[in-house]
Protein backbone atom coordinates (compact mmCIF):
# COMPACT_ATOMS: atom_id res chain seq x y z
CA UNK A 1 82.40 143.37 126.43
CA UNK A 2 80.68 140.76 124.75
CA UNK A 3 79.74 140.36 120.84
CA UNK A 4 75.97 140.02 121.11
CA UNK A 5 73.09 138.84 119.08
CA UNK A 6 69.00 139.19 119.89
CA UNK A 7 67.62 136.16 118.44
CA UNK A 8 64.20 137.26 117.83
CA UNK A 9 61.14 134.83 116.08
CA UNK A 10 58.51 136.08 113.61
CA UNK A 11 56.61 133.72 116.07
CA UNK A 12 56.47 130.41 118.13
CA UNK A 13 57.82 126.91 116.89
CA UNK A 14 59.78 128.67 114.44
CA UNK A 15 63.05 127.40 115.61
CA UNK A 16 64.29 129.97 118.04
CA UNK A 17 65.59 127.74 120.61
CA UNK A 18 67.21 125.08 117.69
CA UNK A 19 68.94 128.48 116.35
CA UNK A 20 69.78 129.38 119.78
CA UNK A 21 71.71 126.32 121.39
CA UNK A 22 73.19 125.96 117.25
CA UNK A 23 74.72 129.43 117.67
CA UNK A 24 75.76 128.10 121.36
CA UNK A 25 77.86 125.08 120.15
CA UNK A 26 79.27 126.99 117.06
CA UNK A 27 80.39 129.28 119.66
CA UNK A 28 81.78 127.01 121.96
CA UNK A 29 85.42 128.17 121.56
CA UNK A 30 84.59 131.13 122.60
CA UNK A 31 83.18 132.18 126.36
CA UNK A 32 79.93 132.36 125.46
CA UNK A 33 77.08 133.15 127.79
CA UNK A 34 73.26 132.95 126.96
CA UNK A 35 69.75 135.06 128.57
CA UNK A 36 66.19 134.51 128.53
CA UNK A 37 65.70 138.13 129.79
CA UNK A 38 61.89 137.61 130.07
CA UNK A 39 61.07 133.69 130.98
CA UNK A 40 57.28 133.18 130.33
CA UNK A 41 57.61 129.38 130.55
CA UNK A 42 58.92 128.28 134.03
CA UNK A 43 60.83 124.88 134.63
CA UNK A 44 62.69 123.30 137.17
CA UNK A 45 66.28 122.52 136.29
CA UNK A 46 68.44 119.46 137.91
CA UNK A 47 69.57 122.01 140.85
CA UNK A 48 66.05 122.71 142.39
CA UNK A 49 65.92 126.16 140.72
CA UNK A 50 62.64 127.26 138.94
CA UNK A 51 63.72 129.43 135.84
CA UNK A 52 63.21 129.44 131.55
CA UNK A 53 62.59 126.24 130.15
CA UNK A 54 65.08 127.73 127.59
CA UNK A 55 67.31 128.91 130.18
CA UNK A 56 67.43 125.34 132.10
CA UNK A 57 68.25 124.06 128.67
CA UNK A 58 71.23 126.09 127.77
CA UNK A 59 72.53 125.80 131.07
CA UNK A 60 72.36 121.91 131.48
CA UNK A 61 73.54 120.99 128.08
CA UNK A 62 76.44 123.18 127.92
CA UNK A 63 77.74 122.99 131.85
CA UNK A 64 76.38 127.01 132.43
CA UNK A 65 73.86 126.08 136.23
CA UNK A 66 76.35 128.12 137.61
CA UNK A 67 75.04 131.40 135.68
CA UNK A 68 71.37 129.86 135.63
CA UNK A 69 70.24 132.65 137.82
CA UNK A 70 71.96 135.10 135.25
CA UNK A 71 70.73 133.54 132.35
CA UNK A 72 66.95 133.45 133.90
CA UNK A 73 66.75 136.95 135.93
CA UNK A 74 62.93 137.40 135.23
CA UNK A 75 60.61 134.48 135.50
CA UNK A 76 56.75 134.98 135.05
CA UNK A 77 54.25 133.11 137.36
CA UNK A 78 50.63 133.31 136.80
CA UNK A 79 49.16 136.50 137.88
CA UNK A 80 52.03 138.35 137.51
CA UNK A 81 50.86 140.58 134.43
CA UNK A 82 47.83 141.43 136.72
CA UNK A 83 49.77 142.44 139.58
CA UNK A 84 52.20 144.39 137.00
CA UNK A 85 49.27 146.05 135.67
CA UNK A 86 47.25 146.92 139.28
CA UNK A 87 50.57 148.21 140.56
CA UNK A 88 51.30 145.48 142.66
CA UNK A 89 54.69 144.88 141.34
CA UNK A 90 57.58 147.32 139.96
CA UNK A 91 58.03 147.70 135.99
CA UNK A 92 61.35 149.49 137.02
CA UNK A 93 62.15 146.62 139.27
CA UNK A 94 62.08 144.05 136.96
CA UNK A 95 63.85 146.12 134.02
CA UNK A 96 66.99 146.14 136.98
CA UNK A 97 66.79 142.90 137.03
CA UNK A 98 66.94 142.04 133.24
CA UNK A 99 69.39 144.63 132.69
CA UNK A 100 71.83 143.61 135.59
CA UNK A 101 72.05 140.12 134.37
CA UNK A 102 72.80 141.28 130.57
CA UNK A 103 75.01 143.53 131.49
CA UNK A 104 76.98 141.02 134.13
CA UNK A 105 76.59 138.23 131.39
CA UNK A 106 77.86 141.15 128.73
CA UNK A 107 81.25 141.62 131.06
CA UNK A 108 81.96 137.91 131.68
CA UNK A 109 81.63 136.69 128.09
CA UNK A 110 83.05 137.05 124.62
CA UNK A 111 79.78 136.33 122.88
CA UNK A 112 76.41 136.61 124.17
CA UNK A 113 72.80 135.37 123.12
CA UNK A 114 69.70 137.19 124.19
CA UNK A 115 66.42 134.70 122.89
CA UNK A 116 63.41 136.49 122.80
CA UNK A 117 59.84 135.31 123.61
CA UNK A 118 57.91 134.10 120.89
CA UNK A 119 57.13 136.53 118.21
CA UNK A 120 58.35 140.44 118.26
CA UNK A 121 55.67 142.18 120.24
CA UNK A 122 55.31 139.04 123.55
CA UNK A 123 56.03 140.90 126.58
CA UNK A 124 54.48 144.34 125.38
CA UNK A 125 52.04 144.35 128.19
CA UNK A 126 54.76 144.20 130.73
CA UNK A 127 56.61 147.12 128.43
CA UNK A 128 59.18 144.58 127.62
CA UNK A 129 58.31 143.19 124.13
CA UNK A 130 61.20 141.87 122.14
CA UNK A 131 61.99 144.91 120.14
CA UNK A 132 62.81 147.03 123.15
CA UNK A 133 64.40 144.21 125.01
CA UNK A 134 66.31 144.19 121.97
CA UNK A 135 67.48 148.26 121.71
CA UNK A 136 67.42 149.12 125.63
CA UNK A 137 70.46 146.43 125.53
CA UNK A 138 72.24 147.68 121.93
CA UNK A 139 72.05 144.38 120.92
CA UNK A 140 71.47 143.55 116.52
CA UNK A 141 68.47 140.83 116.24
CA UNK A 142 68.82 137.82 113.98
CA UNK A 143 64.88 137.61 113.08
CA UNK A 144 63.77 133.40 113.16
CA UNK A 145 61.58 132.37 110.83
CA UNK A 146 59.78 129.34 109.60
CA UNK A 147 59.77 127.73 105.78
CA UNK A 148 57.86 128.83 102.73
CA UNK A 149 58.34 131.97 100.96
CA UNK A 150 55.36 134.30 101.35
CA UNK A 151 54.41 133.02 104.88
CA UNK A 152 58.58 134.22 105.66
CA UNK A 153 57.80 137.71 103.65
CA UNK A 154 54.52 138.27 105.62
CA UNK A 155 55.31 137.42 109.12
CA UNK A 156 59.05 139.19 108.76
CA UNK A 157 57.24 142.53 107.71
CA UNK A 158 54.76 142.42 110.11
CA UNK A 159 57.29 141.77 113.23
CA UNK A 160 60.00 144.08 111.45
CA UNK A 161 57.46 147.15 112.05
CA UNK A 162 57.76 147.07 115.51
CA UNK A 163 61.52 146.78 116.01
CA UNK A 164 61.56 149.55 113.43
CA UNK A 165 59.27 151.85 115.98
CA UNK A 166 61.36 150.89 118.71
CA UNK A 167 64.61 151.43 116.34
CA UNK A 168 66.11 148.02 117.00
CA UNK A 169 68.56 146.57 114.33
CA UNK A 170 67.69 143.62 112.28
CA UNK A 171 70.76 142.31 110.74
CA UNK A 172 69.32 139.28 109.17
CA UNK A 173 66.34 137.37 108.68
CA UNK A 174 67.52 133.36 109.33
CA UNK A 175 65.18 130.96 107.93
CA UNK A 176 64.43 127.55 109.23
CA UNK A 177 62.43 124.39 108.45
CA UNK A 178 63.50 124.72 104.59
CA UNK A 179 62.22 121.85 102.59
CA UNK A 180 65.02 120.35 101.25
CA UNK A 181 65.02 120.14 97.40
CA UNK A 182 63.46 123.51 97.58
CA UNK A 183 66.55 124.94 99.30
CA UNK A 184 68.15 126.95 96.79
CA UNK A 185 65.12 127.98 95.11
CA UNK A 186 63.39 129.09 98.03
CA UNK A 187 66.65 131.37 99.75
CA UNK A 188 67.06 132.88 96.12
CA UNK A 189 63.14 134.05 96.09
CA UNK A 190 63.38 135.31 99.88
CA UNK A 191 66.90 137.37 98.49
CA UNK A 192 65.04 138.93 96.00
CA UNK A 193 61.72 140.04 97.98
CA UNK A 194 63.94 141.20 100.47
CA UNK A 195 66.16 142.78 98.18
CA UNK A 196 65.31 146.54 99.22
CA UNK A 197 66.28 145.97 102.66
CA UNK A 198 69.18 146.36 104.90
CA UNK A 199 69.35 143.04 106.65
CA UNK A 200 70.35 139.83 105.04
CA UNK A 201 68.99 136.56 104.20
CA UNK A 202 70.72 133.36 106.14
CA UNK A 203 70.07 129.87 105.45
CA UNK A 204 68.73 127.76 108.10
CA UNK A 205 67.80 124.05 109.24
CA UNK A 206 66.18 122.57 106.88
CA UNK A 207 62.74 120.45 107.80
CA UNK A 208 63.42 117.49 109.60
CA UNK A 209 60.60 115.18 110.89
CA UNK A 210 63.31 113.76 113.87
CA UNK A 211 63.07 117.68 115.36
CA UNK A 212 59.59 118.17 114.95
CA UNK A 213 58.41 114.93 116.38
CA UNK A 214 57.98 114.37 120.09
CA UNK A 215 59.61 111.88 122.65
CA UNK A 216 57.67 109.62 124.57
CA UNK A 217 59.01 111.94 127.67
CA UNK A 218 57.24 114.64 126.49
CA UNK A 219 53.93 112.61 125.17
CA UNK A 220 54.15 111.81 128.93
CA UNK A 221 54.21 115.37 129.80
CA UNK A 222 51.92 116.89 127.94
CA UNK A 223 49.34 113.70 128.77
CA UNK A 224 50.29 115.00 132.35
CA UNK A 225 50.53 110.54 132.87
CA UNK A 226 53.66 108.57 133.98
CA UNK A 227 55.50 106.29 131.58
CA UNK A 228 55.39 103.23 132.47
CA UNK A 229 57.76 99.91 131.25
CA UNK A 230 61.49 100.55 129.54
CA UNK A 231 62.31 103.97 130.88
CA UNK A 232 65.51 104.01 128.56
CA UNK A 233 63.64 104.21 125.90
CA UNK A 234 61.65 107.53 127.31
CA UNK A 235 64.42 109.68 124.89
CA UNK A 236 62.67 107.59 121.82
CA UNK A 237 61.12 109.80 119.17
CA UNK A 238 57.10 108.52 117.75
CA UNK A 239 57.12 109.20 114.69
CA UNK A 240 53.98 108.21 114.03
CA UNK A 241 50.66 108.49 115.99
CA UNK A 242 48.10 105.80 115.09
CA UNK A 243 45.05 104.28 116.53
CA UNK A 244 44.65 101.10 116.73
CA UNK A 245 40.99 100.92 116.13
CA UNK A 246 41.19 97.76 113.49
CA UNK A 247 41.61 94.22 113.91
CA UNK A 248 44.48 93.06 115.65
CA UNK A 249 46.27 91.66 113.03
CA UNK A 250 45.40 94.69 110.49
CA UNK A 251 46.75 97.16 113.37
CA UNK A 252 50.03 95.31 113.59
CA UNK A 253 50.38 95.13 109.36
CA UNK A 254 49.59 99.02 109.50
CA UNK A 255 52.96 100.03 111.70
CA UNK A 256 55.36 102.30 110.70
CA UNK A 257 58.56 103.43 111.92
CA UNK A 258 58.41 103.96 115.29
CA UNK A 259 55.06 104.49 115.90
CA UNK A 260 52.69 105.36 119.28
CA UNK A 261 49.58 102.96 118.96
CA UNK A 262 46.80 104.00 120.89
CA UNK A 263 44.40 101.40 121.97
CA UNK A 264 41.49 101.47 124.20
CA UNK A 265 41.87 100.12 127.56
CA UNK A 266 39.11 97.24 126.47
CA UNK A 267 41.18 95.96 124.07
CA UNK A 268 42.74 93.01 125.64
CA UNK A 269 43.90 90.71 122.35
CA UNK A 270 45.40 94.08 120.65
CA UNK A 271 47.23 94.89 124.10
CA UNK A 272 48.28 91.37 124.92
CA UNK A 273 49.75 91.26 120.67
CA UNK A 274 51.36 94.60 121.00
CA UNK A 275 53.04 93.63 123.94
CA UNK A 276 54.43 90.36 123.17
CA UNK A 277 55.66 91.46 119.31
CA UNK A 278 57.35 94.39 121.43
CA UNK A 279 60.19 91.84 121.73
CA UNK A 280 60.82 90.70 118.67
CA UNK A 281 63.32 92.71 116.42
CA UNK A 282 61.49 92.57 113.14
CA UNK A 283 58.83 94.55 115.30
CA UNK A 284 61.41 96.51 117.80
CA UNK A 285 61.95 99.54 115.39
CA UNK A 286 58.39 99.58 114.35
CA UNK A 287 56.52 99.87 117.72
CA UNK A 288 57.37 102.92 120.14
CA UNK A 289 54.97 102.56 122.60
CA UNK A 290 51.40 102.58 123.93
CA UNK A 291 48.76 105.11 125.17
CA UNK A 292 45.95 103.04 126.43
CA UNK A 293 42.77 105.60 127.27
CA UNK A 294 39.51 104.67 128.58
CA UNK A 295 37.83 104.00 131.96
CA UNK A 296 37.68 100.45 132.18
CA UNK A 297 40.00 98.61 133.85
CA UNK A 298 42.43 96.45 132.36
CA UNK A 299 42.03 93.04 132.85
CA UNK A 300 44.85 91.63 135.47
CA UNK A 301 46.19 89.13 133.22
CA UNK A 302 46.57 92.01 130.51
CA UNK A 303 48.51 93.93 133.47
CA UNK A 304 50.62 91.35 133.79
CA UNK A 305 51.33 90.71 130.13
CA UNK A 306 52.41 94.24 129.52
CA UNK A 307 54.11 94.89 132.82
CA UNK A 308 56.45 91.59 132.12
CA UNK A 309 57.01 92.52 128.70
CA UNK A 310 59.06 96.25 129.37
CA UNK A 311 56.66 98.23 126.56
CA UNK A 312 56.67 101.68 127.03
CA UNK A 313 52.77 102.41 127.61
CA UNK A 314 50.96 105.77 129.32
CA UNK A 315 47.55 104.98 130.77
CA UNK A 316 44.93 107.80 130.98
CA UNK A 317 40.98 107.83 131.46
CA UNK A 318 41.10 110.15 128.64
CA UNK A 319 39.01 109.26 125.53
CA UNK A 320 41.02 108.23 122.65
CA UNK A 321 39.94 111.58 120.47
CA UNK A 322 41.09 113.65 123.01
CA UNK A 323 44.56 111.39 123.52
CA UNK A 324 45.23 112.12 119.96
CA UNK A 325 44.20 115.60 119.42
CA UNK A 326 45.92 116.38 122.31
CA UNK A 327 49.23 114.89 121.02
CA UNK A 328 48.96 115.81 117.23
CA UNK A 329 47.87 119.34 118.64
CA UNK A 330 51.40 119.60 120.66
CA UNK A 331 54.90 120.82 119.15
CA UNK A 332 57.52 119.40 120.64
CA UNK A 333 59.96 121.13 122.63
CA UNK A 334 63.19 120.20 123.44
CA UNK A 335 64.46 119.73 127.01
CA UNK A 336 68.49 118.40 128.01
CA UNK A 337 67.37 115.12 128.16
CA UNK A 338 66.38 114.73 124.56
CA UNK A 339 70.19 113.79 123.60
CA UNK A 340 69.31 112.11 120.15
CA UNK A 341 67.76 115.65 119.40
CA UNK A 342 70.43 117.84 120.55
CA UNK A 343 73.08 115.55 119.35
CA UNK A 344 71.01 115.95 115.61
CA UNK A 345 70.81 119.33 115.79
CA UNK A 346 74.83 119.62 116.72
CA UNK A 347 75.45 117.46 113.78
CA UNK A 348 73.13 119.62 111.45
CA UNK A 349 74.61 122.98 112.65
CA UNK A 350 78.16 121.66 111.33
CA UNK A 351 76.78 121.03 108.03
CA UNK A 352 74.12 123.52 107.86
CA UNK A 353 74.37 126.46 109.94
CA UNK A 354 76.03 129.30 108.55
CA UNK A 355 77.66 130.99 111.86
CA UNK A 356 80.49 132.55 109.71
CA UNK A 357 77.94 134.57 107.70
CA UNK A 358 76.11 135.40 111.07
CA UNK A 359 78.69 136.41 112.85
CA UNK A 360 80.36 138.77 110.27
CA UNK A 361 76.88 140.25 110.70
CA UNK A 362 77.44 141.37 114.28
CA UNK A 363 80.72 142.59 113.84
């Protein structure tokens, strides 16, 4: 039988799937397995199969698309809640399946992660929240939650009350996205307002802008556009959104660190200068890319210019409001391919990550 651990969220973008594939790689010496018992989110992995995006990740970056249909036995399409509900599909059914994958995953491994879906109570409408996912498989939660103090002490209470109804362990309550110089400060307040209770407080990752930022890949994504020009650099990370609304030369004076300019499709001389300074290294590290919204065309020679030049650029008849909102509105989620992510958060999890205190926990 495997040691396992519930990795639970007081909700999303917390940094349940960071703490998940951290506790995967700390593990590695180990046979470790990993489950998405309920998969809301469905993605295709490299083999053709449709399961977890969480699931697809675990399994590609650590060599596991053997056990992909283990690690993903329940995938949600749309309509299924209404069928669930109607009676057109089996509650028992798909408790079989969850619970013959744990329990297959459970006798195959030495340690074993169960992530959750978003906060405590998602899946309760199925009769699967996290908090009975958690105690039907006698599995102690690690709780995920974001920075701050109060925010932490609110949104822990308020998830905790439901794994206490369905009498579900908490062991510890891990935070994440710490701000640095507040570290010490901020773990010794959550210690003492937590000080009455059973579980313990764990350290986290602190805030970092390279995790929370998204890749051109998945500005691509979420724009639902391809990405056109240097597809190597599709892994890069924009730090920076901007719109280049000003003059040309002010736009190019107002770039920071990697950033996504977006610029109207009428633009020609802010194109045609983006483009060309795409080239030259003093600009290299400052210019990510290009969204370019708007329903006029763009003038051939402008085509040209940017085709011949390899910038990165996404076209869309989108407005540019709704380019940015969009983007700024989106938290970025990792996927296998974002290897200057993972390879950060491997990095971090060496330094950072406090496994030994964690797994003493589940012992």
């Amino acid at each position: 039988m495997a040691r396992k651990v519930f990795v639970a969220a007081t909700g999303q973008n917390s940094g349940k799937t960071t703490t998940s594939l951290s506790l995967m790689y700390m593990a590695r010496k180990k046979y470790i397995g990993f489950i998405k018992p309920l998969g809301p989110k469905p993605s295709v992995a490299r083999n053709g199969m449709v399961a977890d995006k969480d699931a697809v990740l675990m399994a590609e970056v650590f060599g596991l698309e053997d056990d992909l249909p283990l690690m993903s036995p329940l995938v949600l399409r749309p309509g299924d809640t209404q069928k669930l509900l109607e009676g057109e599909l089996s509650g028992a059914e798909m408790e079989r399946k969850m619970f013959d994958a744990i329990n297959e995953l459970d006798r195959k491994n030495d340690f074993l992660i169960i992530e959750g879906a978003g906060h405590t109570g998602v899946g309760s409408v199925l009769g699967f929240s996290n908090a009975r996912v958690a105690r039907l498989a006698d599995t102690p939660v690690v709780m995920v939650t974001g920075g701050g103090v109060g925010n932490v002490v609110d949104s822990a209470y308020m998830n905790l009350a439901l794994f206490e109804k369905e009498q579900a362990e908490v062991r510890a309550v891990l935070v994440n996205k710490i701000i640095p110089e507040k570290r010490d400060k901020t773990l010794r307040f959550l210690e003492l307002a937590f000080a009455k209770e059973a579980f313990k407080v764990v350290g986290g990752f602190n805030y970092q802008p390279i995790l929370a930022n998204p890749t051109l890949r998945r500005i691509s994504q979420v724009l639902d556009v391809p990405l056109h020009g240097n597809q190597e650099a599709a892994g890069q990370i924009a730090h920076h959104i901007q719109i280049g609304s000003a003059a040309t030369q002010r736009v190019t004076e107002l770039l920071k660190e990697s950033s996504l300019v977006t610029v109207t499709s009428s633009r020609d001389e802010l194109l045609v200068t983006l483009a060309n300074i795409y080239n030259l290294p003093e600009y290299r590290h400052l210019l990510a890319g290009l969204v370019i919204p708007g329903v006029a065309k763009i003038s051939a020679i402008t085509q040209k210019i940017l085709d011949n030049s390899g910038i990165p650029y996404m076209r869309t008849t989108r407005t540019t409001a709704d380019v940015f909102n969009t983007i700024t509105d989106d938290v970025s989620k990792l996927n296998a391919m974002d290897t200057q992510k993972i390879d950060l958060i491997m990095e971090l999890a060496d330094k950072r990550f406090e496994f030994g205190a964690l797994d003493s926990l589940l012992g």
